[in-house]
Protein backbone atom coordinates (compact mmCIF):
# COMPACT_ATOMS: atom_id res chain seq x y z
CA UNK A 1 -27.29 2.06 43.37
CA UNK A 2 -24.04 4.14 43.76
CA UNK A 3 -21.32 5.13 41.37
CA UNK A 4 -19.02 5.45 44.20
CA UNK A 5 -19.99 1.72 45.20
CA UNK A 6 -19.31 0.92 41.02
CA UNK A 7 -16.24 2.34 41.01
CA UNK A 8 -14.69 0.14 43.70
CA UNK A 9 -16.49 -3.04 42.26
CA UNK A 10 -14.43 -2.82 38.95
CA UNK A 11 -11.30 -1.41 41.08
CA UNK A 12 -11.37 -4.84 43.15
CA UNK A 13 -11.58 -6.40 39.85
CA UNK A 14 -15.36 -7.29 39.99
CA UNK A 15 -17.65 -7.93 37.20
CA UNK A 16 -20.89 -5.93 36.57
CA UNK A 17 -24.13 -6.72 36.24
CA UNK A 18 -26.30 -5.64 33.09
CA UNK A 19 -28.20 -2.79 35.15
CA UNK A 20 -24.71 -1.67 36.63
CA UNK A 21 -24.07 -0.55 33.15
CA UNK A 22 -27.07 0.72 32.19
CA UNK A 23 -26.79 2.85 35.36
CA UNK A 24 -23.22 4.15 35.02
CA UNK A 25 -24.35 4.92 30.93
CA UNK A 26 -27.65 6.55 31.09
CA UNK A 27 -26.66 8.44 34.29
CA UNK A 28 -23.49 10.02 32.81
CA UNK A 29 -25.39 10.65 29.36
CA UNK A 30 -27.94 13.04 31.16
CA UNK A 31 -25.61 14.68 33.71
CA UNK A 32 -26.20 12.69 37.14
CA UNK A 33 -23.22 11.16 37.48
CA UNK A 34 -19.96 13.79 37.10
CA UNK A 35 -16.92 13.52 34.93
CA UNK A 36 -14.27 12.89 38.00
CA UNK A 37 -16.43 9.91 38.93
CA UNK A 38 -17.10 8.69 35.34
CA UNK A 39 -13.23 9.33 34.83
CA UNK A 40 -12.36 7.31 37.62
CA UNK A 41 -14.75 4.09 36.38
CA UNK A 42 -12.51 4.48 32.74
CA UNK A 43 -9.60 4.28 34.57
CA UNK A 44 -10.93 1.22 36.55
CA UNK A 45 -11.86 -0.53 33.48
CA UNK A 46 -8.41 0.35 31.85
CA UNK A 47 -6.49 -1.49 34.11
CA UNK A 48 -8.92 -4.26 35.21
CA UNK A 49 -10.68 -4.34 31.37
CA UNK A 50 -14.36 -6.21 30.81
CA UNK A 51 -15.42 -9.46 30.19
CA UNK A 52 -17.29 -10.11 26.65
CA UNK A 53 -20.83 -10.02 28.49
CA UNK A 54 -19.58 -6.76 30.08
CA UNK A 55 -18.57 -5.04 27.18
CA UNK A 56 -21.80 -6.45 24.99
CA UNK A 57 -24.02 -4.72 28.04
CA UNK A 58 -21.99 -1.44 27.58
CA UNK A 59 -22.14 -0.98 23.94
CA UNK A 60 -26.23 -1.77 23.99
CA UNK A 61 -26.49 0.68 26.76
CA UNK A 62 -24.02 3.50 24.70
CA UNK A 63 -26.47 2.23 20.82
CA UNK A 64 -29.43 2.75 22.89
CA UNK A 65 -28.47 6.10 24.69
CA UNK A 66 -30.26 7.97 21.21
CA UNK A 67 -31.50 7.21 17.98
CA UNK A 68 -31.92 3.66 16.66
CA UNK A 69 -31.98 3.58 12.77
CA UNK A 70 -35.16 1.72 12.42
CA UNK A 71 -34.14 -0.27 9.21
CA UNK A 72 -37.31 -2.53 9.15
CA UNK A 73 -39.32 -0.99 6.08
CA UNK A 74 -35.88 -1.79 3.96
CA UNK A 75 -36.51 -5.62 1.98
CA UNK A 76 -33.98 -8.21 2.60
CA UNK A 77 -31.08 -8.24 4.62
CA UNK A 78 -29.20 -5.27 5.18
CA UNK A 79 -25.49 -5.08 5.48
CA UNK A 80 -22.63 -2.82 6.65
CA UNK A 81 -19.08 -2.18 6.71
CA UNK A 82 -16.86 -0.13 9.49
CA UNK A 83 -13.08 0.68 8.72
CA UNK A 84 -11.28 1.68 12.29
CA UNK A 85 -9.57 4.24 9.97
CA UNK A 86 -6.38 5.06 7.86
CA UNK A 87 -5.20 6.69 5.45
CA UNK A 88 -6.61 6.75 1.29
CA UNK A 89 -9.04 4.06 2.43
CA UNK A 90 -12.03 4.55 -0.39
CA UNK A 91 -13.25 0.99 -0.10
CA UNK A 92 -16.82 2.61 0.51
CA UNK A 93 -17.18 4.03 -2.67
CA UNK A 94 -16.21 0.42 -4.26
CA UNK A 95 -17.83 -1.78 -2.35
CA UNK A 96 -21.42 -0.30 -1.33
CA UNK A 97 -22.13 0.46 -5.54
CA UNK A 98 -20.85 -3.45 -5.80
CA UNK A 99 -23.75 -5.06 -3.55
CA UNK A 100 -26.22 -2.62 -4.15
CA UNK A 101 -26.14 -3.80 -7.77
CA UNK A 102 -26.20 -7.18 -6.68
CA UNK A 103 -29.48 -6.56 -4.75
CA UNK A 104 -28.05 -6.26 -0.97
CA UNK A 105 -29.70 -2.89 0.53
CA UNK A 106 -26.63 -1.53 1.72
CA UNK A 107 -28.27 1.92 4.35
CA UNK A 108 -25.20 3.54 5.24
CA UNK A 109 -24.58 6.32 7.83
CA UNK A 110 -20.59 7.36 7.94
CA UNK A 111 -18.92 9.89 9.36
CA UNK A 112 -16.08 13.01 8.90
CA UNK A 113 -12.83 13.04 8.99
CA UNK A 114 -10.29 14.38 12.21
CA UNK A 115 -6.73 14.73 12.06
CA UNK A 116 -4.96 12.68 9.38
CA UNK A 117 -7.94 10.33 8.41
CA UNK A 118 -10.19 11.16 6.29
CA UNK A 119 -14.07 11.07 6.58
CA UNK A 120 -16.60 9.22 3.82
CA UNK A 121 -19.17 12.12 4.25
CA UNK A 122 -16.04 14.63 3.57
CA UNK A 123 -15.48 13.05 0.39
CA UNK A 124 -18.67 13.29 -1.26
CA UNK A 125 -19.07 16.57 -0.93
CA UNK A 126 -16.52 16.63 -3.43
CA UNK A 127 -19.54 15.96 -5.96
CA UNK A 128 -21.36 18.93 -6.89
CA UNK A 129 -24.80 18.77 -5.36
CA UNK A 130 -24.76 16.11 -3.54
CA UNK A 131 -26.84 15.85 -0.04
CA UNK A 132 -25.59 14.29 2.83
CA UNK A 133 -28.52 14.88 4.98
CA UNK A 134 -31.59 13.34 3.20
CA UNK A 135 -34.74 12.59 5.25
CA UNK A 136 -35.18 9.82 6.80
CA UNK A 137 -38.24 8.56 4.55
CA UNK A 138 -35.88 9.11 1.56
CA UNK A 139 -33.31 7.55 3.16
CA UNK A 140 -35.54 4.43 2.98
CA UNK A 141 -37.20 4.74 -0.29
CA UNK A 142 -33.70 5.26 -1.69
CA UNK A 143 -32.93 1.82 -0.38
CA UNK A 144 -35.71 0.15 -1.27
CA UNK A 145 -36.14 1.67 -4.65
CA UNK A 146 -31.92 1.42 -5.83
CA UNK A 147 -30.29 -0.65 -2.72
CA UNK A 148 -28.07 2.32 -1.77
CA UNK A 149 -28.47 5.52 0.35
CA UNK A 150 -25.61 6.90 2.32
CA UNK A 151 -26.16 9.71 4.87
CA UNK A 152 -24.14 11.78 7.77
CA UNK A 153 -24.71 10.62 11.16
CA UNK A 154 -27.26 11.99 13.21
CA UNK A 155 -26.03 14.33 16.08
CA UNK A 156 -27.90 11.80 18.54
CA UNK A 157 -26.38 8.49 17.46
CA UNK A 158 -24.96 7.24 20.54
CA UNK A 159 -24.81 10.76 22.19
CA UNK A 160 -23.03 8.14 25.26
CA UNK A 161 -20.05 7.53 22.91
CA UNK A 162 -19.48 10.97 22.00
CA UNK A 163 -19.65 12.22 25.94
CA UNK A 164 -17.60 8.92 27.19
CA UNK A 165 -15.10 8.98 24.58
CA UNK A 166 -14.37 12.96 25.18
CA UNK A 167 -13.57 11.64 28.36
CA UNK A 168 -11.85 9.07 27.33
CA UNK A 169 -9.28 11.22 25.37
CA UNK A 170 -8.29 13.54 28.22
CA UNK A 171 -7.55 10.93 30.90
CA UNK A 172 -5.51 8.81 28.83
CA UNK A 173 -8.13 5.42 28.32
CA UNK A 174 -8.56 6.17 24.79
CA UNK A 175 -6.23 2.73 24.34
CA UNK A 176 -8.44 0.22 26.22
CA UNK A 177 -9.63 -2.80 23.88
CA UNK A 178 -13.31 -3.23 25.42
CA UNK A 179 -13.58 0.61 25.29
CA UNK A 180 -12.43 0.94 21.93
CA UNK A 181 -14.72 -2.37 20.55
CA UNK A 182 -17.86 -0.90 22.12
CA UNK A 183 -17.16 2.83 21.24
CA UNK A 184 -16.97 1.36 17.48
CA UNK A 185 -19.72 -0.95 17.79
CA UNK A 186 -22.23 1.07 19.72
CA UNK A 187 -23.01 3.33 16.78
CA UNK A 188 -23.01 0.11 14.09
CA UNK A 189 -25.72 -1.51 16.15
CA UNK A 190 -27.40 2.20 16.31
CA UNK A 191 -27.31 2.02 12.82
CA UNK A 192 -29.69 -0.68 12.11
CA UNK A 193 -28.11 -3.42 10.02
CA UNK A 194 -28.75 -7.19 9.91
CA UNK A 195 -24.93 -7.98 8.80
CA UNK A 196 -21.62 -6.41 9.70
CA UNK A 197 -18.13 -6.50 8.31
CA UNK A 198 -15.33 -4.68 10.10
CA UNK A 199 -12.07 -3.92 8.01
CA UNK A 200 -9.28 -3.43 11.55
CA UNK A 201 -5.96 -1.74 9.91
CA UNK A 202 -2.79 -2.20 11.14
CA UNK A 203 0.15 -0.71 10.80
CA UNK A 204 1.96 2.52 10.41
CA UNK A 205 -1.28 4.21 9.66
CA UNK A 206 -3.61 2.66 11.63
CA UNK A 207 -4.70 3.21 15.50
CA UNK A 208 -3.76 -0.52 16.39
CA UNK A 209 0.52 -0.67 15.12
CA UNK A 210 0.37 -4.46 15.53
CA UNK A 211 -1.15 -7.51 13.96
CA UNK A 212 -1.63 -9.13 17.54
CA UNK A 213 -4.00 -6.16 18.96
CA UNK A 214 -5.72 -5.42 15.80
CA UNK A 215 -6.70 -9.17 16.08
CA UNK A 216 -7.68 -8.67 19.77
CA UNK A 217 -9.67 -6.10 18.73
CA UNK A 218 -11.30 -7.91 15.66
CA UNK A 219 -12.03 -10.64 18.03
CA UNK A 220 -13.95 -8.52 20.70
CA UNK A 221 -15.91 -6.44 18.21
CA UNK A 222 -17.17 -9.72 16.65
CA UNK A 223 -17.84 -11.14 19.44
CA UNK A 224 -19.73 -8.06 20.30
CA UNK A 225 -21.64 -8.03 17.32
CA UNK A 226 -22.68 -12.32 17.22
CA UNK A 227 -23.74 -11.88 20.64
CA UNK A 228 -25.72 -8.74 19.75
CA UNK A 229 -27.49 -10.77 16.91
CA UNK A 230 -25.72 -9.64 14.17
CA UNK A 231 -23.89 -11.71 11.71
CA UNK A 232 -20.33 -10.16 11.96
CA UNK A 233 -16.98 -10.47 10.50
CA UNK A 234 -13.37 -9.32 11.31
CA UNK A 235 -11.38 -8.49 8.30
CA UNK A 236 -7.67 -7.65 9.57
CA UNK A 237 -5.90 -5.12 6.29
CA UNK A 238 -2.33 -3.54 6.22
CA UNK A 239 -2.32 0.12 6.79
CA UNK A 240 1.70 0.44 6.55
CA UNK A 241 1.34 2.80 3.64
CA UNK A 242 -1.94 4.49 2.05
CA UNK A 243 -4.65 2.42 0.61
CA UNK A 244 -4.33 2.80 -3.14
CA UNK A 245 -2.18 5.63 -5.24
CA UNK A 246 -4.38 8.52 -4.46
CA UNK A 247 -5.07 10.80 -0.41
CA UNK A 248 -7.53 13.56 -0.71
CA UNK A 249 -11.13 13.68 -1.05
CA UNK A 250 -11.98 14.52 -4.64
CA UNK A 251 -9.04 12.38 -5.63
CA UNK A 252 -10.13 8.90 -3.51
CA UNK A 253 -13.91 9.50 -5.39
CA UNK A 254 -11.65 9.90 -8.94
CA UNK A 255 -9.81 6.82 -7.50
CA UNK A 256 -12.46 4.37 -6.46
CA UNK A 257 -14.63 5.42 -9.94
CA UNK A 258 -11.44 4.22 -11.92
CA UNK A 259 -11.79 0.87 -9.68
CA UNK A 260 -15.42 0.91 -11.20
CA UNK A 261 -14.70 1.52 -14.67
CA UNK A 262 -12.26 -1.28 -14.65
CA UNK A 263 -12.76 -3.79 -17.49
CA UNK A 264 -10.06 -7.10 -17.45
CA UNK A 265 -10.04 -8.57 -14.00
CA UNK A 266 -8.80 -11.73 -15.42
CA UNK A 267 -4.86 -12.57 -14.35
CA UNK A 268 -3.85 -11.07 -17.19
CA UNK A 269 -5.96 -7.49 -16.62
CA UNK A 270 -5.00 -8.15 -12.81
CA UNK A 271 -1.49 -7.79 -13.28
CA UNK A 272 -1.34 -5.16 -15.61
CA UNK A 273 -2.68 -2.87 -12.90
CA UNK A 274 -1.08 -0.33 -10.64
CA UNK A 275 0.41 -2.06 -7.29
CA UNK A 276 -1.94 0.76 -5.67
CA UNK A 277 -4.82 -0.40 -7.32
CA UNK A 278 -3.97 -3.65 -6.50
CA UNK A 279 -3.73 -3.20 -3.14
CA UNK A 280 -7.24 -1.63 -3.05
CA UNK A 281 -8.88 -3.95 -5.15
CA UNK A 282 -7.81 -6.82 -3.07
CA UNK A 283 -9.40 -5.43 -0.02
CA UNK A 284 -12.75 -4.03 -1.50
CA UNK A 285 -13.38 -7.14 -2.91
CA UNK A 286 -12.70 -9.02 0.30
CA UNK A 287 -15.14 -7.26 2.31
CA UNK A 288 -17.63 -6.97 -0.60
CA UNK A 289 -17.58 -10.48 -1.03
CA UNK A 290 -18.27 -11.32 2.91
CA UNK A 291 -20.79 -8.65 2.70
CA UNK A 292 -22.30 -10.69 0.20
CA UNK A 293 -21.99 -13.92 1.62
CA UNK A 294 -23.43 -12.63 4.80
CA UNK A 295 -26.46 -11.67 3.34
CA UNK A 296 -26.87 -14.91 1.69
CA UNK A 297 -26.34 -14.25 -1.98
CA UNK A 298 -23.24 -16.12 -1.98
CA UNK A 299 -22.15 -19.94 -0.42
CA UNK A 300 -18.59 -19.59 -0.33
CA UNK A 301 -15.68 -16.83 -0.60
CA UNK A 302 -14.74 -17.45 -4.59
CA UNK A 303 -18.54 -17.85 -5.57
CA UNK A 304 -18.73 -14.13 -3.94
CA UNK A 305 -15.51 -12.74 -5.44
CA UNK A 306 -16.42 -13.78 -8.23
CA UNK A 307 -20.05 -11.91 -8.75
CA UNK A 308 -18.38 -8.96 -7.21
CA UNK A 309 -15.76 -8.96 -9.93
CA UNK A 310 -18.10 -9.33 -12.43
CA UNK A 311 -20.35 -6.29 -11.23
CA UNK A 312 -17.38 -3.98 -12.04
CA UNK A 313 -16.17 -5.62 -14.99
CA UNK A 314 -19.95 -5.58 -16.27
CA UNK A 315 -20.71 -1.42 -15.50
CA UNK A 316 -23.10 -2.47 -12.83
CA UNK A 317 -21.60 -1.19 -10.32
CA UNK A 318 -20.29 2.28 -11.64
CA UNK A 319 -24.06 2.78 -13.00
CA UNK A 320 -25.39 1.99 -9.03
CA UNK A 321 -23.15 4.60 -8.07
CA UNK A 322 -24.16 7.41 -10.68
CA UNK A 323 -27.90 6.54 -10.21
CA UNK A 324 -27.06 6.91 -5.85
CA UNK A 325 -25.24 9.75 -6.32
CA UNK A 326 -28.36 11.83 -8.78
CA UNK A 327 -30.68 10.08 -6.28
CA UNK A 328 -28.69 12.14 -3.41
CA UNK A 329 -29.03 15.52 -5.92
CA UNK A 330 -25.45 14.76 -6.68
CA UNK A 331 -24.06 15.84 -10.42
CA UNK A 332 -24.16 12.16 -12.01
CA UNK A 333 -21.62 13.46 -14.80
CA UNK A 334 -18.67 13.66 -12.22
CA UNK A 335 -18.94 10.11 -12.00
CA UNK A 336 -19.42 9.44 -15.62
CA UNK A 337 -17.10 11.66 -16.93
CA UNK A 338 -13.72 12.29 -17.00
CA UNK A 339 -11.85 15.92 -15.11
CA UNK A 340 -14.90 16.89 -13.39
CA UNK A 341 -14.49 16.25 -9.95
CA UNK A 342 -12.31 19.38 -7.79
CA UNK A 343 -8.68 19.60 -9.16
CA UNK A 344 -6.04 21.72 -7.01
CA UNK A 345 -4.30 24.65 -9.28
CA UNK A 346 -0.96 23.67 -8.42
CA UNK A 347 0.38 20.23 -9.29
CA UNK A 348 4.16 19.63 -7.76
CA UNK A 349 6.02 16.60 -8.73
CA UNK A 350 8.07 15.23 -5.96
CA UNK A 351 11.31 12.60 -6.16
CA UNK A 352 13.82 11.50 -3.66
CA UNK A 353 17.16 12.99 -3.41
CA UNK A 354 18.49 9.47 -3.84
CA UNK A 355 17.91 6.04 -5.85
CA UNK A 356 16.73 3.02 -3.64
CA UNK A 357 14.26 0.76 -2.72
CA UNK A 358 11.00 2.29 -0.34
CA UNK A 359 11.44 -0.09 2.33
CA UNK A 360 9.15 1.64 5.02
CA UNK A 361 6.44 4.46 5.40
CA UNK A 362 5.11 6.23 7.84
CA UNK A 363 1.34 6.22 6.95
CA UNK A 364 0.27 8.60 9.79
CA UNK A 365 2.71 11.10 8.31
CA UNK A 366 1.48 10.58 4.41
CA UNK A 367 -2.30 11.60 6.13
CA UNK A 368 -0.42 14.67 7.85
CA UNK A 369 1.26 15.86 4.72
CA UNK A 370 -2.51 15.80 2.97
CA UNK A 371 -3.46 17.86 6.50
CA UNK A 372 -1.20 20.69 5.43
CA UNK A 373 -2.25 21.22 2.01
CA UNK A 374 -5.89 21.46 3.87
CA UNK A 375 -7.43 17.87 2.77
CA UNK A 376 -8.23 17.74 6.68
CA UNK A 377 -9.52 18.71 9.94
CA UNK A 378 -6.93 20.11 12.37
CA UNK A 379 -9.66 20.80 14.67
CA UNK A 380 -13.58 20.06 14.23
CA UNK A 381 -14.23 23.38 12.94
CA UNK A 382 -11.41 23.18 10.11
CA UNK A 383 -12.51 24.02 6.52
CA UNK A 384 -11.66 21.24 3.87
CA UNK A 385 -10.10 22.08 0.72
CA UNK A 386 -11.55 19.42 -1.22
CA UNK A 387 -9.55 20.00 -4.20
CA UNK A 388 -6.05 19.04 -2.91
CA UNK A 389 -4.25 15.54 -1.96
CA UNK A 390 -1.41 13.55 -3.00
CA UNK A 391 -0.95 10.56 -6.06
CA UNK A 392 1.59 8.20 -4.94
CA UNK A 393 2.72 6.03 -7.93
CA UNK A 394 5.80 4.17 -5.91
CA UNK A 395 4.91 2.02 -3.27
CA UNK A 396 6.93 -0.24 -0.83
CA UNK A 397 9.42 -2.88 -2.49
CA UNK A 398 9.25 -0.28 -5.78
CA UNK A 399 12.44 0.67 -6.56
CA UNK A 400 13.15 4.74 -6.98
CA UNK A 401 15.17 7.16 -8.84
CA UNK A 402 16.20 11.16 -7.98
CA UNK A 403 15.46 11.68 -11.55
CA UNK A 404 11.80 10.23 -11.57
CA UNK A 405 8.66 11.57 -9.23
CA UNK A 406 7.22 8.99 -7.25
CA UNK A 407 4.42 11.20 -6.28
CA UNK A 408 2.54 14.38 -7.82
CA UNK A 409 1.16 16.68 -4.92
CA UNK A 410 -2.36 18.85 -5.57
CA UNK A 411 -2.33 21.57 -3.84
CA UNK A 412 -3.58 25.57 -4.22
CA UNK A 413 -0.96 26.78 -1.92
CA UNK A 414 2.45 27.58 -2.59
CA UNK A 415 3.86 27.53 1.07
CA UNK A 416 1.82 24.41 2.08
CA UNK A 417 2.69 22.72 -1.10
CA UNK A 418 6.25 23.14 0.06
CA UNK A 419 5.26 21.96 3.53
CA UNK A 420 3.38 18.67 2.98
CA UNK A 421 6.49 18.02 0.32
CA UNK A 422 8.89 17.80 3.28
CA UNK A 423 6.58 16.19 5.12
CA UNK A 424 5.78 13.68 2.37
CA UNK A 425 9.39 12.64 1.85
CA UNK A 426 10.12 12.17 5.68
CA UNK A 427 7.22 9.64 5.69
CA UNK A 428 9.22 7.07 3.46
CA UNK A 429 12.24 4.71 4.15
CA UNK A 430 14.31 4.35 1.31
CA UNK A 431 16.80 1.64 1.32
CA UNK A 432 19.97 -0.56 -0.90
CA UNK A 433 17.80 -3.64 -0.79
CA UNK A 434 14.70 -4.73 -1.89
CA UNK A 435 12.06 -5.62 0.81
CA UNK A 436 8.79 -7.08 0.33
CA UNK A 437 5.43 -5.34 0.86
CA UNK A 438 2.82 -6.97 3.52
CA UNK A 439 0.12 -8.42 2.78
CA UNK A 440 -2.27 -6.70 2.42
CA UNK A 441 -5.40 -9.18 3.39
CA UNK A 442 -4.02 -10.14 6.99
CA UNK A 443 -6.14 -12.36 9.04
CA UNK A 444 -9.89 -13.39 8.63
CA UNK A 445 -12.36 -13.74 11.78
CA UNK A 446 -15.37 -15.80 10.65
């Protein structure tokens, strides 16, 4: 077998066979076959794209290229989420306490932050103590013993994704749909679980702009994951502003342990709540509750919603998350209590220079603005200020006034305070007439 021979097959449009890909993966993963060829096969594939069976083979081969997470002394079924990214999105911290204390073994590995998203792992280390890095046979009793460990992924989880996708990014094929689906997927079928739910953004803020290609790519990563034997769901969410009020990484843990400590969630409690916390309620409990159906604790989508509302309204779920956290040597009272998790020293209010309605934002730019006050990675060797981030308390449709903030910025710099505040207010449209947020729960793939 040749590369050279490869390469032409998918150039004339051909399709591979299983052991074509296994080939091309495990002989670019340990150095046999070069980056000009491999880039060449990318660029093949861009333009003449993979069948489902083509791109299923590929993200086996990529999963299988390191460690598996062997998730078979963990009872019951185990379950997992993926978001594709965007910006404030905390739905981890809401939805893995919520199944865990409804008896799903949720093992989760997650990842950091680059550029204006921001990374799970990244914001627990906002709580004092805590361990990202367990051992694996802790990992497991943690599961077993309260339904909930969450780690950093190993340096060898699909070491092929990490080599192809470098690639990838400097030959312009980042934006190929089977490349993208079995980049994604590769490391969720590395990571061991029975059940998968994928929350796709859209939007302003999301890698995928559209509703149409976030769909496409829903579609293919399901697919990827059915035909891989895994029970898997495409949830399609809005990413045309930030998820929630709050952007930062002590400040999404403050967030999502308000979600927690919520009480009413009847109508009436519902209503009363921030449009933010709206917004982020809606789609935590939409994957929780297809989490939960997909491990079988739940016939239908209201039965589901329903025990996953009453797990926060009950203090189940906040407890989980305190007892995870001290199991993780994490400082329990941070969750518990309020003021303890990293504050910023400076705290600017920021308004528009005119009245209006916010009819647009430009998520991407909300994340940057967070960048600058050092809430992220510029590079891979960046230093995170935990402490800093932005509350929004407007959102799109609200209307706003040059005499009222519509955000507070946390920062501990002056000069970058003053630079994510420009940057902050040239994310946002503001407009004479009222427009209507989207929804925020777009499209369902069952």
């Amino acid at each position: 077998m040749r590369m050279y021979d490869l390469i032409m097959k998918k150039r004339n449009g051909g399709m591979h066979t299983e052991e074509e890909i296994k080939y091309i993966v495990s002989n670019f993963t340990n150095g046999s076959i070069p980056d000009y060829q491999m880039s060449a096969w990318l660029m093949c594939v861009y333009y003449k794209g993979m069948n489902n069976e083509e791109t299923v083979w590929l993200t086996k081969a990529m999963a299988n290229s390191g460690d598996m997470l062997d998730l078979s002394k963990i009872n019951g079924v185990k379950v997992d989420k993926h978001s594709t990214g965007g910006v404030g999105d905390k739905t981890t911290f809401i939805v893995a306490p919520i199944l865990a204390s409804l008896g799903v073994p949720i093992a989760k590995m997650s990842g950091r932050g680059l550029g204006h998203t921001g990374g799970t792992i990244d914001k627990l280390e906002s709580i004092e103590g805590f361990n990202v890095a367990i051992p694996e046979e802790e990992f497991i009793n943690n599961v077993n013993k309260n339904k909930l460990a969450l780690v950093s992924q190993t340096g060898n989880l699909a070491p092929a994704d990490k080599k192809i996708y470098a690639l990838r990014d400097v030959t312009a094929t980042v934006d190929s749909l089977p490349l993208i689906a079995s980049s994604i997927m590769s490391k969720k079928l590395a990571a061991g679980a029975d059940v998968i739910v994928l929350d796709v953004k859209c939007g302003s803020g999301a890698f995928m702009k559209n509703e149409e290609d976030a769909k496409k790519l829903a579609q293919i990563m399901v697919d990827i994951g059915n035909m891989a034997g895994k029970k898997t769901y495409g949830i399609i969410t809005d990413m045309n502003e930030p998820l929630g009020c709050k952007v930062g990484n002590s400040l999404e843990v403050e967030e999502a342990i308000d979600v927690l400590k919520l009480k009413d969630l009847s109508d009436e409690g519902y209503n009363n709540l921030p449009k933010g916390i709206k917004r982020l309620l809606e789609v935590s409990l939409t994957l929780a509750s297809y989490m939960l159906m997909g491990a079988g604790k739940a016939k239908d989508f209201q039965t589901a919603k329903g025990q996953c509302e009453e797990a926060i309204t009950s203090g189940k779920a906040l407890d989980k998350f305190a007892t995870f956290v001290e199991n993780q040597g994490g400082n329990k009272s941070m969750i518990l209590e309020e003021g303890k998790l990293p504050k910023a020293s400076i705290v600017k209010p920021v308004a528009f220079s005119s009245d209006g309605y916010i009819s647009a934002c430009e998520t991407s730019e909300v994340g940057m603005a967070n960048l600058i006050l050092g809430g992220g990675r510029a590079t891979k060797e960046s230093v995170i200020d935990l402490s800093v981030g932005i509350d929004i308390r407007k959102h799109i449709g609200d209307y706003v006034s040059s005499k009222e903030p519509f955000a507070y910025i946390y920062g501990n710099d002056e000069k970058s305070v003053e630079e994510a505040e420009k940057r902050l207010l040239g994310a946002y449209t503001i407009s004479k007439e009222k427009v209507e947020a989207s929804k925020i729960i777009k499209y369902i793939i069952e």
